[in-house]
Protein backbone atom coordinates (compact mmCIF):
# COMPACT_ATOMS: atom_id res chain seq x y z
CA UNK A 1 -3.04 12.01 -14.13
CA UNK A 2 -0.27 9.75 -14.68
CA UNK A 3 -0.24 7.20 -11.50
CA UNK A 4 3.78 6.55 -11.92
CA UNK A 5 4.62 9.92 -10.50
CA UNK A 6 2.58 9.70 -7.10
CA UNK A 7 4.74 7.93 -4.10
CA UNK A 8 2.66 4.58 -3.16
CA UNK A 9 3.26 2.80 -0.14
CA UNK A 10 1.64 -0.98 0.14
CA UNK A 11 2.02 -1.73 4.40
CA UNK A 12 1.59 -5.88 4.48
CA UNK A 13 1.67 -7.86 7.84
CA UNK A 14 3.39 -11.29 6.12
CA UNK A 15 3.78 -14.31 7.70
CA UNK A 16 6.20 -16.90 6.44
CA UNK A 17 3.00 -19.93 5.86
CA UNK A 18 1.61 -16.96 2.98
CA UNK A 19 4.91 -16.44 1.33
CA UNK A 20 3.69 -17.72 -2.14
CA UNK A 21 0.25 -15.32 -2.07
CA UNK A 22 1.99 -12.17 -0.77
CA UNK A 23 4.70 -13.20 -2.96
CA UNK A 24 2.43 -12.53 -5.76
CA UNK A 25 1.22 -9.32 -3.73
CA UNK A 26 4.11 -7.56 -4.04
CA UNK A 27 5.17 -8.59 -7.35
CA UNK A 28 2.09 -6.47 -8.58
CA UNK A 29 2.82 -3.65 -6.14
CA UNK A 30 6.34 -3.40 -7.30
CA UNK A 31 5.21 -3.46 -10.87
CA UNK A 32 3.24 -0.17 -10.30
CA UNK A 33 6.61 1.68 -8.24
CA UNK A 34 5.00 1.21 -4.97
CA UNK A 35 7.58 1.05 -2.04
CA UNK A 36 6.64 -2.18 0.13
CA UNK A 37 7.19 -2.64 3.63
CA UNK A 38 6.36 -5.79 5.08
CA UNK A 39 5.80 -6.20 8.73
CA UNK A 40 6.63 -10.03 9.66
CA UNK A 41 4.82 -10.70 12.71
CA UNK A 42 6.34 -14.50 12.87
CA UNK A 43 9.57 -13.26 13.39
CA UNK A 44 10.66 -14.82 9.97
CA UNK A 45 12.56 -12.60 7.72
CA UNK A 46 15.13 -14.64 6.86
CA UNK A 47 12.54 -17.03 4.60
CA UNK A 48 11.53 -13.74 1.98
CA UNK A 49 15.98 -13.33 0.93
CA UNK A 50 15.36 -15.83 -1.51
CA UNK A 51 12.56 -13.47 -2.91
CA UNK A 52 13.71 -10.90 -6.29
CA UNK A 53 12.08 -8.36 -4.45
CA UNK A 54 13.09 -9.21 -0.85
CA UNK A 55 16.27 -6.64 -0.82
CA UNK A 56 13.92 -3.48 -2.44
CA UNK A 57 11.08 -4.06 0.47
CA UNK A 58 11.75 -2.39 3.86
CA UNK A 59 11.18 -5.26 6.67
CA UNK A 60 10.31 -4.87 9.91
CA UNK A 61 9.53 -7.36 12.82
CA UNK A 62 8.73 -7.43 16.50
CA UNK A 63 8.36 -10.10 18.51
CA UNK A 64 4.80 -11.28 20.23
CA UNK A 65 3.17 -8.70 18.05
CA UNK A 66 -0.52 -8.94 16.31
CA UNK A 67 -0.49 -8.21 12.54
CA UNK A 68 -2.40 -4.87 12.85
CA UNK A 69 -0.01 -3.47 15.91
CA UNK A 70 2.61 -2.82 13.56
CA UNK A 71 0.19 -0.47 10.89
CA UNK A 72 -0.60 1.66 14.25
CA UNK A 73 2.52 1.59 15.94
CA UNK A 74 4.78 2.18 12.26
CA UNK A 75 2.40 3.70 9.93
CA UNK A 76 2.18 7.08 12.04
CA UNK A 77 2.39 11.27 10.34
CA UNK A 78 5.80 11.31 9.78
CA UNK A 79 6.02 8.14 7.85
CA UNK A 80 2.67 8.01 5.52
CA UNK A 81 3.02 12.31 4.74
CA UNK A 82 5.13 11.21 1.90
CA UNK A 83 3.19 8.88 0.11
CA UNK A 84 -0.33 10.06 -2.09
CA UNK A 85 -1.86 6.70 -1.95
CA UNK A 86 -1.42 3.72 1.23
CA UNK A 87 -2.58 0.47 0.66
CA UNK A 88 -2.69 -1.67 4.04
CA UNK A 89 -3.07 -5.03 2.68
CA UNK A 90 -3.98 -8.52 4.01
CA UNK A 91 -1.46 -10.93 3.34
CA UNK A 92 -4.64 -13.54 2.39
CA UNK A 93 -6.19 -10.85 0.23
CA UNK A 94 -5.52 -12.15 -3.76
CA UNK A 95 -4.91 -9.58 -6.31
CA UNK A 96 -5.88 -11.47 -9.52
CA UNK A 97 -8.09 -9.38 -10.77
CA UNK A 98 -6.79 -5.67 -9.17
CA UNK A 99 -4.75 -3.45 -10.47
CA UNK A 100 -3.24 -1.00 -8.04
CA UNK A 101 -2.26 1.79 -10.88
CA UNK A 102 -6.15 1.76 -12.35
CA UNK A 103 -7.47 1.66 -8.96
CA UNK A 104 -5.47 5.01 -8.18
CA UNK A 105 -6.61 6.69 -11.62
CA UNK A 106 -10.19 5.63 -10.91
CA UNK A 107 -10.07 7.08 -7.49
CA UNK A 108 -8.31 10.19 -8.59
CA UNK A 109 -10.99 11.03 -11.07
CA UNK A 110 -13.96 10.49 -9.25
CA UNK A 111 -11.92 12.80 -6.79
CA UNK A 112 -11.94 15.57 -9.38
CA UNK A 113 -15.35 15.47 -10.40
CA UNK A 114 -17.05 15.16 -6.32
CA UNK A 115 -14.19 18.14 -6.24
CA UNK A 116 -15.54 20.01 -9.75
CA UNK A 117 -19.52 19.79 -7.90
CA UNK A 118 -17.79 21.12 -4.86
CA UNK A 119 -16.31 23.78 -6.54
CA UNK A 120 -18.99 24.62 -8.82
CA UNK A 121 -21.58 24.58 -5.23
CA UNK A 122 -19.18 26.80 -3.59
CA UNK A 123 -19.16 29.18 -7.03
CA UNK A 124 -22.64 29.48 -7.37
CA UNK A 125 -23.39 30.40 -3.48
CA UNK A 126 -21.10 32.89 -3.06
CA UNK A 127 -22.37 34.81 -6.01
């Protein structure tokens, strides 16, 4: 399965003092046509324009808000349907050594064969 045609979201709470790490975050994200939202729980969104990225990432910030209120109160049915994969990502978390599209393919097929076993279960019982 080719990863590039799924819709990916990556959901980051970013704070201003980790700009350089999820900096590097996103650039990876981006790289693999995720859409990025970042949920600034320091108010500070004004500090990311300088960012190439910055004006492609959807930002959103409330005031006086922990950094996992904003996954539950933003992240809800009607948002997430969309996307195939969400990755809800700590701003501290590095990324060196992931890769977000051979994560996805490596889920997907270990997806396909639990579903293959399923399927072949479900053959053999009904018959």
């Amino acid at each position: 399965v080719e990863h590039q045609s799924h819709r990916n979201l990556l959901a980051i709470s970013a704070g201003i003092k980790q700009k350089e790490n999820v900096d590097t975050i996103v650039q990876k994200f981006f790289s693999e046509n995720f859409t990025v939202i970042l949920f600034h729980y320091d108010c500070n969104v004004d500090g990311w324009q300088d960012l190439e990225w910055s004006n492609k990432a959807i930002h959103i910030v409330a005031h006086n808000q922990t950094k996992w209120w904003f996954a539950k109160r933003f992240l809800h049915l009607g948002v997430v349907s969309i996307y195939d994969y969400i990755f809800i990502w700590d701003e501290d978390l590095g990324v060196e050594n992931f890769h977000p599209g051979r994560y996805i393919l490596r889920v997907w097929n270990i997806f396909n064969v639990i579903l293959k076993h399923f399927l072949i279960l479900k053959f053999s019982v009904m018959v």
